[in-house]
Protein backbone atom coordinates (compact mmCIF):
# COMPACT_ATOMS: atom_id res chain seq x y z
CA UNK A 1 -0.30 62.07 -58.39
CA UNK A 2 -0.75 59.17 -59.67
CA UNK A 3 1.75 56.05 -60.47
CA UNK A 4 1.59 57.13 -64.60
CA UNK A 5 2.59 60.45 -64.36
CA UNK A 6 5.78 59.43 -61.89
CA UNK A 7 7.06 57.17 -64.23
CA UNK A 8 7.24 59.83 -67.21
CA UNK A 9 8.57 62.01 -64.71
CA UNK A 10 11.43 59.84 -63.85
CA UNK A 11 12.02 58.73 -67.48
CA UNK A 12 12.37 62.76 -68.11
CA UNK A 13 15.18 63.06 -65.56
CA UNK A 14 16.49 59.96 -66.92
CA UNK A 15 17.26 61.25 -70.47
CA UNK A 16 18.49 64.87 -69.49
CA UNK A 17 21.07 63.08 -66.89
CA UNK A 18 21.94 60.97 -70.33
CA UNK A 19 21.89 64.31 -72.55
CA UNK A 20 24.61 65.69 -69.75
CA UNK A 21 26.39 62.67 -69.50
CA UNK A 22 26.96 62.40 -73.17
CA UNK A 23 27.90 66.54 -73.67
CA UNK A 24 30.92 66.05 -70.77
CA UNK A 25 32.02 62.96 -72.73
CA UNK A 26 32.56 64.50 -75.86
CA UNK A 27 34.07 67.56 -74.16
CA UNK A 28 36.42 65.67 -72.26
CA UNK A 29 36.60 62.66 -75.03
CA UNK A 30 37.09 60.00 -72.31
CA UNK A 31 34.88 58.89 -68.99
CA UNK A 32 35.95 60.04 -65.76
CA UNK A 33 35.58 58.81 -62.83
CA UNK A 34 32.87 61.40 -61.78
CA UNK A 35 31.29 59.85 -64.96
CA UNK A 36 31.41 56.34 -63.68
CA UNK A 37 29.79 57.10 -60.30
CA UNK A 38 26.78 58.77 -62.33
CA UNK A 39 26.25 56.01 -64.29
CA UNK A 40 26.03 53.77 -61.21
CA UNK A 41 23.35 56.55 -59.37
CA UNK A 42 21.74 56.41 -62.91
CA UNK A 43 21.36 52.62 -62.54
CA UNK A 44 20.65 52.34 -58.95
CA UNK A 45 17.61 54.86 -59.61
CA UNK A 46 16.85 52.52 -62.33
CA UNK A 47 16.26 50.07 -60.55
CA UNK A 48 14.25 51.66 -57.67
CA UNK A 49 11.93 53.35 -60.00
CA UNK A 50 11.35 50.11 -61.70
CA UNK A 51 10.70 48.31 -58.32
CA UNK A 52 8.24 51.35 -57.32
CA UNK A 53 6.56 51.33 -60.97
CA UNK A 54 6.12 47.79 -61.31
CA UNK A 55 6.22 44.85 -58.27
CA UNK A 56 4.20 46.91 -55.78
CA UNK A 57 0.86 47.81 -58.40
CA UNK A 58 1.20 44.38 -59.20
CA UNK A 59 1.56 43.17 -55.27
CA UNK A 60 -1.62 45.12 -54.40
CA UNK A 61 -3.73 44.05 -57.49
CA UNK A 62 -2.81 40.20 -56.05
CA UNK A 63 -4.04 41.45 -52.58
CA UNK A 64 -6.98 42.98 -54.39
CA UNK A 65 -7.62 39.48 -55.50
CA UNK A 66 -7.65 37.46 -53.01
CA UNK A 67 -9.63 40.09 -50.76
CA UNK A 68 -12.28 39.57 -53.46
CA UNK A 69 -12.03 36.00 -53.70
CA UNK A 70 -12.88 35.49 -49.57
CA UNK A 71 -15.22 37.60 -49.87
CA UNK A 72 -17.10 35.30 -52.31
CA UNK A 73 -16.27 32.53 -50.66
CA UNK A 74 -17.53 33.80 -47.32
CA UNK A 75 -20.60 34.84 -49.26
CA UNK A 76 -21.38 30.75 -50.56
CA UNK A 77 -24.33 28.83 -49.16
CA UNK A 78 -23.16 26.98 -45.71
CA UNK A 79 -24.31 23.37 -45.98
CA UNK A 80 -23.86 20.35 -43.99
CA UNK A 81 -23.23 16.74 -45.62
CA UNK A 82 -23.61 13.16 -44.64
CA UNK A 83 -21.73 10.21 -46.40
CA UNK A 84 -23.77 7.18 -48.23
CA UNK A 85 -22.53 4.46 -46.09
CA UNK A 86 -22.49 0.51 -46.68
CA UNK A 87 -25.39 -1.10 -43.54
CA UNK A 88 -24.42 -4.31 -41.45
CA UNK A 89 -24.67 -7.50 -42.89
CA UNK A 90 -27.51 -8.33 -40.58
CA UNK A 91 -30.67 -5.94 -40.77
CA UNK A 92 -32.61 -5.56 -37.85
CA UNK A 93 -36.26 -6.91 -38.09
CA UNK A 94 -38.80 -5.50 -35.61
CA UNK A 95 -42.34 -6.70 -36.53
CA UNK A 96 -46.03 -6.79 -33.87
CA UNK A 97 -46.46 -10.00 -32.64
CA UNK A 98 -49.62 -11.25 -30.32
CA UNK A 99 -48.30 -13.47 -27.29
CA UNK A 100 -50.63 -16.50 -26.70
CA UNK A 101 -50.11 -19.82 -24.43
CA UNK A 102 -48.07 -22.89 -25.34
CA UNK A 103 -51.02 -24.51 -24.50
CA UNK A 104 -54.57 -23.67 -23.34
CA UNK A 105 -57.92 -25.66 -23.04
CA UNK A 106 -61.37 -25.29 -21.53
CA UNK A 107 -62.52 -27.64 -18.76
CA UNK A 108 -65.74 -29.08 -19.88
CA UNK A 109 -68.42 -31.00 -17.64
CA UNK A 110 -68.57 -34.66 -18.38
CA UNK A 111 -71.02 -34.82 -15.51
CA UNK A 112 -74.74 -33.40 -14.98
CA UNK A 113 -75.30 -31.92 -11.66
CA UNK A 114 -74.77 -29.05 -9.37
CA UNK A 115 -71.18 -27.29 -8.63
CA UNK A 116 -71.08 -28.81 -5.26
CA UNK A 117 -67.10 -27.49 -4.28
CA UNK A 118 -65.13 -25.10 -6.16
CA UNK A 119 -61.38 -24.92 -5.29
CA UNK A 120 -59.98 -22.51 -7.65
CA UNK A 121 -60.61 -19.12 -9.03
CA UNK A 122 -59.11 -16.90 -11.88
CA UNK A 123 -55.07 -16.40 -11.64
CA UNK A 124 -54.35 -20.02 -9.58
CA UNK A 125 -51.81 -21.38 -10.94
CA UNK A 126 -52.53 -25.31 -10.23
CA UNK A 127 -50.58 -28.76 -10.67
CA UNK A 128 -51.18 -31.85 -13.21
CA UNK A 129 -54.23 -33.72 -11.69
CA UNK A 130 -55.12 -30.70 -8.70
CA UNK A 131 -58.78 -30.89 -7.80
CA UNK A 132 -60.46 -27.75 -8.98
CA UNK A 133 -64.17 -27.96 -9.02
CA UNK A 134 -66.97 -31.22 -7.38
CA UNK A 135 -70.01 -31.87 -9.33
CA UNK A 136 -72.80 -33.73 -7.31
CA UNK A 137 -74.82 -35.69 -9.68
CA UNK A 138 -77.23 -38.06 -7.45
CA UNK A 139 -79.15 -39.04 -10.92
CA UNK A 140 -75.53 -40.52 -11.78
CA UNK A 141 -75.59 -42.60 -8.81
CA UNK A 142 -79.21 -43.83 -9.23
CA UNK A 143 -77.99 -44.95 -12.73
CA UNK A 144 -75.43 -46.93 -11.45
CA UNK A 145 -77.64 -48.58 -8.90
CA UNK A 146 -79.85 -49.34 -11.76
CA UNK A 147 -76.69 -50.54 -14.10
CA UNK A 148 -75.56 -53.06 -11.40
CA UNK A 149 -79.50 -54.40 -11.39
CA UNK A 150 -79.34 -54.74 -14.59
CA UNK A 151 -76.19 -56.86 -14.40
CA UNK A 152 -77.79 -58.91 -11.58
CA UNK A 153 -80.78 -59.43 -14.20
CA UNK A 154 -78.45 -60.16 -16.93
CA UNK A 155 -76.06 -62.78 -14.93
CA UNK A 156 -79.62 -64.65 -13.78
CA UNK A 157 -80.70 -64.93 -17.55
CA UNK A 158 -76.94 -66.21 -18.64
CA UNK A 159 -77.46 -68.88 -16.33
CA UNK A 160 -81.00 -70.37 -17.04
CA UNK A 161 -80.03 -70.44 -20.35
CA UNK A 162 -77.14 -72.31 -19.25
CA UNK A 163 -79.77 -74.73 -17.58
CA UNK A 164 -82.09 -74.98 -20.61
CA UNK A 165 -78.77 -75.63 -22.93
CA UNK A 166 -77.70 -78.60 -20.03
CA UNK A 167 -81.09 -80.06 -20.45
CA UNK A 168 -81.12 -79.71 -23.84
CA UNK A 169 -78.24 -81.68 -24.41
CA UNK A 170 -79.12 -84.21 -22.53
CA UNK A 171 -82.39 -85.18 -24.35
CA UNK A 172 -80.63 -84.81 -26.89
CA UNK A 173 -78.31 -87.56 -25.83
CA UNK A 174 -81.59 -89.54 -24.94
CA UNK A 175 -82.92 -88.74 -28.52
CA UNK A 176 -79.64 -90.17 -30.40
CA UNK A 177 -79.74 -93.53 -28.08
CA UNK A 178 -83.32 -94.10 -28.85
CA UNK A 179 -82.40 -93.44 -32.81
CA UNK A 180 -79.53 -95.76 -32.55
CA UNK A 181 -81.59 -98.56 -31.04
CA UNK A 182 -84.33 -98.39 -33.22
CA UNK A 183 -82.41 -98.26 -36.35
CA UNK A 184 -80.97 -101.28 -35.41
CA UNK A 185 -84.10 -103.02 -34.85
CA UNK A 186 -85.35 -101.84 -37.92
CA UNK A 187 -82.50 -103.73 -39.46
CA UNK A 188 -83.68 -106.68 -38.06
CA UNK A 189 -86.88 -106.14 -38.88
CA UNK A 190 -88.17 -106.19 -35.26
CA UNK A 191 -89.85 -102.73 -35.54
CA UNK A 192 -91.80 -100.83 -38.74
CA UNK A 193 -90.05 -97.98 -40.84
CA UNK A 194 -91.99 -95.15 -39.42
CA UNK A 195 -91.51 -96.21 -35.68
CA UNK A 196 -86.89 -96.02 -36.65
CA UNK A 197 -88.01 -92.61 -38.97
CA UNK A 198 -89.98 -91.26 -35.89
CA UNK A 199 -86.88 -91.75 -33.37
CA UNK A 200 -84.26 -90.78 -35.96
CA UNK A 201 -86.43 -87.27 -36.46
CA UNK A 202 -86.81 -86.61 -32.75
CA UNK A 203 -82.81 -86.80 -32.57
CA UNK A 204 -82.73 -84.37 -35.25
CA UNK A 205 -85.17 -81.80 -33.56
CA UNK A 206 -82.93 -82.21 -30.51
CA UNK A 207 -79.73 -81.20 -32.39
CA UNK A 208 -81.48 -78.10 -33.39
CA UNK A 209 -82.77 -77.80 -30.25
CA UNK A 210 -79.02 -77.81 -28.61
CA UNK A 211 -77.62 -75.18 -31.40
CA UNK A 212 -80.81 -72.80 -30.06
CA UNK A 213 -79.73 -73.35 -26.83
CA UNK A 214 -76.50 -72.44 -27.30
CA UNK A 215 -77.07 -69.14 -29.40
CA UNK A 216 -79.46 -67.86 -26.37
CA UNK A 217 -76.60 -68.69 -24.03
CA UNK A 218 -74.40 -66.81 -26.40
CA UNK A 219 -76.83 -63.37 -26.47
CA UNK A 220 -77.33 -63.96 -22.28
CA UNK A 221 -73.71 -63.93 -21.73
CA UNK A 222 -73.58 -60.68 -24.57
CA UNK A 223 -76.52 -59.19 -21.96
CA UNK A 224 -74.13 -59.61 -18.91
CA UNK A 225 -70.91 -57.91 -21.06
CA UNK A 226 -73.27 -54.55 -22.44
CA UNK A 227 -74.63 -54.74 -18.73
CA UNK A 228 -71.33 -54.45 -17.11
CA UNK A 229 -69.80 -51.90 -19.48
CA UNK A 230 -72.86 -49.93 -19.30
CA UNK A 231 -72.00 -49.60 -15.52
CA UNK A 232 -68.70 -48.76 -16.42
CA UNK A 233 -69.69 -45.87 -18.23
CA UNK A 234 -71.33 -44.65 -15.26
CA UNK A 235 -68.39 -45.28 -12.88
CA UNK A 236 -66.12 -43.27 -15.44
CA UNK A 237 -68.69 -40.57 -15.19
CA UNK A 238 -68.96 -40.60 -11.69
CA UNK A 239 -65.03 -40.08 -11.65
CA UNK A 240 -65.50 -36.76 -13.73
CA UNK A 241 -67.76 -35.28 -10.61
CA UNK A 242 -64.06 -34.63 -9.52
CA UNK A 243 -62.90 -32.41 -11.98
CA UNK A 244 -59.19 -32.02 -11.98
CA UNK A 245 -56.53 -29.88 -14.09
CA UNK A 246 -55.19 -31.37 -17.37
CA UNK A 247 -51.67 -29.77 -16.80
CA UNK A 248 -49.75 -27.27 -14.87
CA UNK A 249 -51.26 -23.80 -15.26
CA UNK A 250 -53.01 -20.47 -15.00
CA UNK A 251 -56.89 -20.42 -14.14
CA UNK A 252 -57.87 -18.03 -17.20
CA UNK A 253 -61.41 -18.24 -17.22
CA UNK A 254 -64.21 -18.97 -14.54
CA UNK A 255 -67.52 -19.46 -15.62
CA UNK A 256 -69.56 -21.29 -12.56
CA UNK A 257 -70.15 -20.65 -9.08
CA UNK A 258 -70.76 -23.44 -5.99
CA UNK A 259 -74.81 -24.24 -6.45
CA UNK A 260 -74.49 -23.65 -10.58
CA UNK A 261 -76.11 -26.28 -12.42
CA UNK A 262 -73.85 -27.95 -15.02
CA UNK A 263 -74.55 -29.70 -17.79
CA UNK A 264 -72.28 -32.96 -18.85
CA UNK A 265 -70.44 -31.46 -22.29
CA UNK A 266 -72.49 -28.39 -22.72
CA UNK A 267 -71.24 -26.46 -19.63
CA UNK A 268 -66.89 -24.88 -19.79
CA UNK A 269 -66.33 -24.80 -16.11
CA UNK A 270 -62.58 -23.03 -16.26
CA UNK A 271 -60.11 -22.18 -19.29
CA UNK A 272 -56.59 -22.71 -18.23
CA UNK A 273 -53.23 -22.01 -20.06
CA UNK A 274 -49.56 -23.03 -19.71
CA UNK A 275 -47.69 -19.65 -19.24
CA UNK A 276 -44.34 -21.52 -18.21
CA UNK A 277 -43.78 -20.83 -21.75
CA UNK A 278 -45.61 -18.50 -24.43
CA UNK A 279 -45.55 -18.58 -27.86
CA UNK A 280 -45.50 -14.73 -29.54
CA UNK A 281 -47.13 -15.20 -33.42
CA UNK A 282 -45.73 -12.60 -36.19
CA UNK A 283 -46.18 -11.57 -39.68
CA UNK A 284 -43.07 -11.75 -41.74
CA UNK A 285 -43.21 -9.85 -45.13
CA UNK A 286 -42.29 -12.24 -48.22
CA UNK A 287 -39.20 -10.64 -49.03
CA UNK A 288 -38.22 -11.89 -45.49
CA UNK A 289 -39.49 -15.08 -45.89
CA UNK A 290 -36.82 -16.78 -46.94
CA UNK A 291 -34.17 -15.13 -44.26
CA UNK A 292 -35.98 -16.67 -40.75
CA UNK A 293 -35.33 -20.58 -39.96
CA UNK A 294 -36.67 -22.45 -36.83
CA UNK A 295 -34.45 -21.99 -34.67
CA UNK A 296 -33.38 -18.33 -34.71
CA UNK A 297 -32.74 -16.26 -32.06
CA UNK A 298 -35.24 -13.46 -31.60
CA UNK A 299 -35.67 -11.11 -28.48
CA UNK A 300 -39.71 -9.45 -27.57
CA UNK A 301 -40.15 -6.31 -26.11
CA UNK A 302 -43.43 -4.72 -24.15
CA UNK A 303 -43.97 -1.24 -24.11
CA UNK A 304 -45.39 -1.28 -20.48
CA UNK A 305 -42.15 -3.54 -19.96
CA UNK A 306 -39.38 -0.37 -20.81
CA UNK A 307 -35.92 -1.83 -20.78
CA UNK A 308 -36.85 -5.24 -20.31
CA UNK A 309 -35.57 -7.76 -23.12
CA UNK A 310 -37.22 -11.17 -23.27
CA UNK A 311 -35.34 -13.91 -25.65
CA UNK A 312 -36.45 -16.31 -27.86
CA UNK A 313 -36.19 -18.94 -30.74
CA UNK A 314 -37.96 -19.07 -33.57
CA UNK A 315 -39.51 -22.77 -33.19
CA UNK A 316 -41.78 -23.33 -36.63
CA UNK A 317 -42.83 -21.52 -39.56
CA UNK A 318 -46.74 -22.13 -41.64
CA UNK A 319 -44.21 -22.79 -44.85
CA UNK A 320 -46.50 -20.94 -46.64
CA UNK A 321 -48.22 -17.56 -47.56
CA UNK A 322 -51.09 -15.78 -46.74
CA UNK A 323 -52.72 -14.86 -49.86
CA UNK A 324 -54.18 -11.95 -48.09
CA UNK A 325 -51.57 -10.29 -46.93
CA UNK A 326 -48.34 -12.49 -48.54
CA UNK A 327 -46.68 -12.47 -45.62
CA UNK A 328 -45.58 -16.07 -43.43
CA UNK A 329 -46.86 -16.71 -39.92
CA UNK A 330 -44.08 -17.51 -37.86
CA UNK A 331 -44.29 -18.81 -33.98
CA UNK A 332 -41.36 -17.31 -31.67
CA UNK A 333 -41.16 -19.44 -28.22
CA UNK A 334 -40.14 -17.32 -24.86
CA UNK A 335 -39.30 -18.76 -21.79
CA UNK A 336 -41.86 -17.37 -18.84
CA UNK A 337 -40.14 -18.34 -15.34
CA UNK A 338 -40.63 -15.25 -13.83
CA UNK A 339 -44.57 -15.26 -14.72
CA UNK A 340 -43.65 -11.07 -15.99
CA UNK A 341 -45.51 -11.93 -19.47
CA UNK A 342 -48.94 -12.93 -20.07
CA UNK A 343 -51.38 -14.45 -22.73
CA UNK A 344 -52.89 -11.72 -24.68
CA UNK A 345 -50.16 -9.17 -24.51
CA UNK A 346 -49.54 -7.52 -27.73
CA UNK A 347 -44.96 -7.55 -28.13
CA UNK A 348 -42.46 -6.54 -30.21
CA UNK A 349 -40.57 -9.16 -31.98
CA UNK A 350 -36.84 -8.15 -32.79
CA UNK A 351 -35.45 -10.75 -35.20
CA UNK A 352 -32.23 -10.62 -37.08
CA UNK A 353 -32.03 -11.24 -40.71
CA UNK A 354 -28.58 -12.04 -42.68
CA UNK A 355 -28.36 -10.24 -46.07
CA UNK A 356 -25.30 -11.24 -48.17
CA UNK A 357 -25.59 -8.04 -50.42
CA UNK A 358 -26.11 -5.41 -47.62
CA UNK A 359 -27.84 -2.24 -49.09
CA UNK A 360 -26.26 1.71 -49.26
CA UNK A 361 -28.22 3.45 -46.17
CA UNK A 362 -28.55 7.17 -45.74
CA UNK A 363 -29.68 9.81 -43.10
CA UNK A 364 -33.53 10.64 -43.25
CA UNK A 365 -33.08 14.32 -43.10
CA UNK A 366 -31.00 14.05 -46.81
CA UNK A 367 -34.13 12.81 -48.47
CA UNK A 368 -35.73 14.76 -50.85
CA UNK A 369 -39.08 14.03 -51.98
CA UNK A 370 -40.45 16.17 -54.87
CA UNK A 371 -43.27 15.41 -57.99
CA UNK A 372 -40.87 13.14 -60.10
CA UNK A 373 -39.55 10.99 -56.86
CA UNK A 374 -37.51 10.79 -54.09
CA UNK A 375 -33.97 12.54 -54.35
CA UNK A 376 -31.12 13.18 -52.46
CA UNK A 377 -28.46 16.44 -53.16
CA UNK A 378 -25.17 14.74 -53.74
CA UNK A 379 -21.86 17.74 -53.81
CA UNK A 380 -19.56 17.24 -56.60
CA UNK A 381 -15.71 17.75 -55.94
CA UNK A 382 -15.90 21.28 -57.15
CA UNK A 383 -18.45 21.62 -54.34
CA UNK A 384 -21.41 22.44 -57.22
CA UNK A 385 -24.73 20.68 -55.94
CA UNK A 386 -26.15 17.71 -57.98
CA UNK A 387 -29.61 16.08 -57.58
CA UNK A 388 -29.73 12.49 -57.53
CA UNK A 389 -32.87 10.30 -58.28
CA UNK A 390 -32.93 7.45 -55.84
CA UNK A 391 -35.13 4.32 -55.00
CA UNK A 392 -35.79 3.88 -51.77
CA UNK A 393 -36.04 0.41 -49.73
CA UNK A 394 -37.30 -0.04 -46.44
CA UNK A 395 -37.64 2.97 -44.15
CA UNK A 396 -36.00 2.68 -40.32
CA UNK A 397 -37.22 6.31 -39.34
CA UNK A 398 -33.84 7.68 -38.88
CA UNK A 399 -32.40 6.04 -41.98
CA UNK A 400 -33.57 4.98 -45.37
CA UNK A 401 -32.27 1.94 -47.44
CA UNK A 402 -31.43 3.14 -50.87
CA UNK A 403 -31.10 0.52 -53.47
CA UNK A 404 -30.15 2.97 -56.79
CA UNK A 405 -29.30 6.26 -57.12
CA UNK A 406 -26.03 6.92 -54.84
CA UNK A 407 -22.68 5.14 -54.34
CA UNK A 408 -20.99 4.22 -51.43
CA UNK A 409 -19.03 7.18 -49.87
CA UNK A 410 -21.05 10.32 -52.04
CA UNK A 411 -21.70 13.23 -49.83
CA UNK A 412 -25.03 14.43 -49.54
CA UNK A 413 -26.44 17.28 -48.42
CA UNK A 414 -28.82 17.60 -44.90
CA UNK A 415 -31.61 19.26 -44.75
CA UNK A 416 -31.06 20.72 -48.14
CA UNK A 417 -32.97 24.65 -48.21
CA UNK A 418 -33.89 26.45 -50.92
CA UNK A 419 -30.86 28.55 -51.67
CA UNK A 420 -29.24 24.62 -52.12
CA UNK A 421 -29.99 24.41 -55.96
CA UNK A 422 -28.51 22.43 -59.16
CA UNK A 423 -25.33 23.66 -59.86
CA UNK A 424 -24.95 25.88 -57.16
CA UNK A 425 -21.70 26.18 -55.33
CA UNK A 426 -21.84 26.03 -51.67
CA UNK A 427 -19.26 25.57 -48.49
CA UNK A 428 -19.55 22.35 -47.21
CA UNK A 429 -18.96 21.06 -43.56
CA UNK A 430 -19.34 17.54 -42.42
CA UNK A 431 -21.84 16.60 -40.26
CA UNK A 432 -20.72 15.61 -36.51
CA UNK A 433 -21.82 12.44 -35.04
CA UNK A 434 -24.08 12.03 -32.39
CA UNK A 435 -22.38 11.62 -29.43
CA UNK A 436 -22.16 7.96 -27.72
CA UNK A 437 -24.26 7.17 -24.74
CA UNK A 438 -22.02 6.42 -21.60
C-alpha cells in the first residue's frame, strides 16, 4: 500500500471520529470528559500520522540524495596536481667545459746534432732547470775553435793598425816641424815659395794620413768586438746541447730517441705542461653573460670521477662574444695537488648565477605540448580543468622555467590523460614529495 492511499485512509477515520464527536455533543449539549480524552487520541494520532506522512518520505528522498551525489563523485576523473612554485634566487648553471694546462710549451732544439742522453720520458713530472735531454753537436765545437781564431786574427789586425796609426802620427809630427821651419824661412826670404808650399802640403797629406789611420784602427777594433760576440753565439749554443725544463711539470709529449738527429729550431724534442693547476674553458650563453664575474666560485665534475667535486674560481672572461655562437668564453682555474685531473679531460662546470627576479618553475610531467604550444592543465576552485598557454624558459629535465602563463601557487595537473579535458570536473589529490635521501 502505498504512503497516498494511508493518508486518505487516516483522514477518513479522522472525519467520522469528528462526525461522532459532534452527534454526542449535541445530544448531550456539553463536552464530557470522555469527550475531552477523544479529542486528545484525535490529536495525538494527528500528529503521528503527520510524522509518518511527511518527515520520513522526505528523510529518505535526502538519503536518496546524497547516495546519488557519492556516487557521482566517486565516479569523477582521479587526478594528481603539483603547485607552480617561486625557484631560488640563484639558478644552477652546468655547462661542458675542456680542461687544458695553466701553462704548456714545446721544447725546441737550439742545437744541431745527435740526441746523445735522454733523461726523461712521457708522464715525468720534472723541476725548473732539470736536465732532460744532451745534444752532441761536434760541428758546434769546431765553430767555436774557428770563432776564437778568428778573434786571434782580429786582435793581430787591431794592433798593426795601432802601429801604422803610431807611425803615422809621428811623421806627421815630422811633417808639421818641417812646415813650421820652412815657413819661417820663407818669411825671411831664405828659401823659394814652392820649397815652404811643398813642406806645408806634405803636413797636410800627413793629417789625412793620421785620420785614415785612425778610422782603420776604429773598423780593427769593430773586427775584434763582431769576432768575440760571434763566439759568444756559439758558447750560448753550446749551452743549449743541455736541454733543461722551462718550469715545473708533466712530460706530455716525446718526440726523439738517444741517436735521433736534431735539428737547431726545426726539431720539438718534449711538450710539457703545468698541471699543478688547470684551467677548464666554457661557453656561457649571452643571457648569462652578464651574471659570471672573475672571481666566482664554480665547482667541475668528471663523469669517470663519480662523486668527486673539484672547486674553482672563475679567473677572466674574453669580454666579448662569439659571433658564431653568441656565447662568452670564460676560463675557470682548479687547483690540481692531488695530480687526479689531467689536460685534455672533457668536465662539467657547475657555476652559480644570481637572478634578482627568480622565475615560476614547474614539474616536467605537467607540461603539455600540443599544435598551438606548450600548455599546462591548471584546476579551478570548483575543481573544473582549465588549459593554460605557457612560455617556457630554460629546461632542467625534471623542471621547466615558465616565464607566462601560470601564477605562483596554481595547481596543475600531472600527467594529464585523456579523460582530463576543458571543463571537466575531476577529484583532485596532491602530489607527495619525493622522499629525502638519508
Amino acid at each position: 500500500m502505498s504512503d497516498h492511499s494511508t493518508e486518505e485512509q487516516l483522514r477518513a477515520e479522522i472525519e467520522s471520529l469528528k462526525r461522532r464527536l459532534e452527534s454526542r455533543e449535541t445530544a448531550r449539549r456539553g463536552p464530557s470528559t470522555g469527550t475531552m480524552i477523544g479529542f486528545a487520541v484525535v490529536a495525538i494520532v494527528l500528529i503521528v500520522a503527520g510524522f509518518f506522512v511527511g518527515y520520513l518520505p522526505r528523510q529518505r528522498r535526502e538519503e536518496v540524495l546524497a547516495a546519488e551525489a557519492r556516487d557521482n563523485t566517486a565516479s569523477l576523473p582521479l587526478v594528481t596536481f603539483d603547485k607552480v612554485e617561486r625557484s631560488d634566487g640563484d639558478s644552477r648553471l652546468v655547462l661542458p667545459g675542456n680542461i687544458q694546462a695553466v701553462t704548456e710549451a714545446p721544447i725546441v732544439a737550439r742545437a744541431t746534432g745527435y740526441i746523445r742522453k735522454r733523461n726523461v720520458d712521457i708522464g715525468d713530472h720534472v723541476k725548473n732547470g732539470q736536465v732532460v735531454a744532451e745534444i752532441e753537436a761536434p760541428e758546434l765545437d769546431q765553430q767555436i775553435l774557428q770563432a776564437r781564431a778568428a778573434i786571434e786574427q782580429a786582435r793581430s789586425s787591431a794592433q798593426q793598425a795601432q802601429a801604422a796609426l803610431a807611425q803615422g802620427k809621428a811623421n806627421e809630427s815630422l811633417a808639421q816641424a818641417n812646415s813650421v821651419r820652412y815657413a819661417n824661412l820663407f818669411k825671411r826670404g831664405v828659401v823659394s815659395r814652392q820649397d815652404n808650399d811643398t813642406y806645408q802640403a806634405q803636413w797636410a797629406a800627413q793629417q789625412a794620413n793620421v785620420q785614415a789611420l785612425e778610422k782603420a784602427v776604429a773598423a780593427a777594433q769593430s773586427n775584434v768586438a763582431a769576432a768575440e760576440a760571434n763566439l759568444a753565439r756559439l758558447a750560448q749554443l753550446k749551452t743549449y746541447q743541455t736541454v733543461r725544463a722551462p718550469f715545473d711539470g708533466v712530460i706530455t709529449v716525446r718526440n726523439v730517441d738517444t741517436g735521433a738527429l736534431v735539428t737547431d729550431g726545426a726539431t720539438m724534442l718534449f711538450r710539457i705542461a703545468q698541471t699543478s693547476t688547470l684551467r677548464t674553458y666554457v661557453n656561457l650563453p649571452q643571457s648569462n653573460a652578464e651574471s659570471v664575474k672573475p672571481g666566482q666560485r664554480a665547482a667541475v665534475t668528471i663523469a669517470e670521477l663519480p662523486g668527486r667535486k673539484f672547486q674553482g674560481v672563475v679567473t677572466r672572461t674574453a669580454n666579448a662574444l662569439d659571433p658564431a655562437t653568441r656565447t662568452l668564453l670564460t676560463e675557470v682555474q682548479v687547483s690540481n695537488a692531488s695530480g687526479e685531473l689531467m689536460p685534455g679531460m672533457f668536465a662539467q662546470v657547475d657555476l652559480a648565477v644570481a637572478r634578482p627576479e627568480p622565475p615560476l618553475i614547474i614539474a616536467g610531467d605537467t607540461l603539455v605540448i600540443r599544435s598551438d604550444g606548450p600548455q599546462v592543465a591548471t584546476l579551478r576552485e570548483d575543481d573544473t580543468v582549465h588549459f593554460a598557454k605557457i612560455k617556457l624558459g630554460r629546461d632542467y629535465g625534471d623542471r621547466i622555467e615558465v616565464l607566462s602563463g601560470v601564477n605562483e601557487g596554481d595547481r596543475i595537473v600531472v600527467n594529464p590523460r585523456d579523460v582530463v579535458r576543458e571543463g571537466v570536473k575531476v577529484k583532485p589529490v596532491a602530489k607527495e614529495a619525493p622522499a629525502r635521501k638519508q
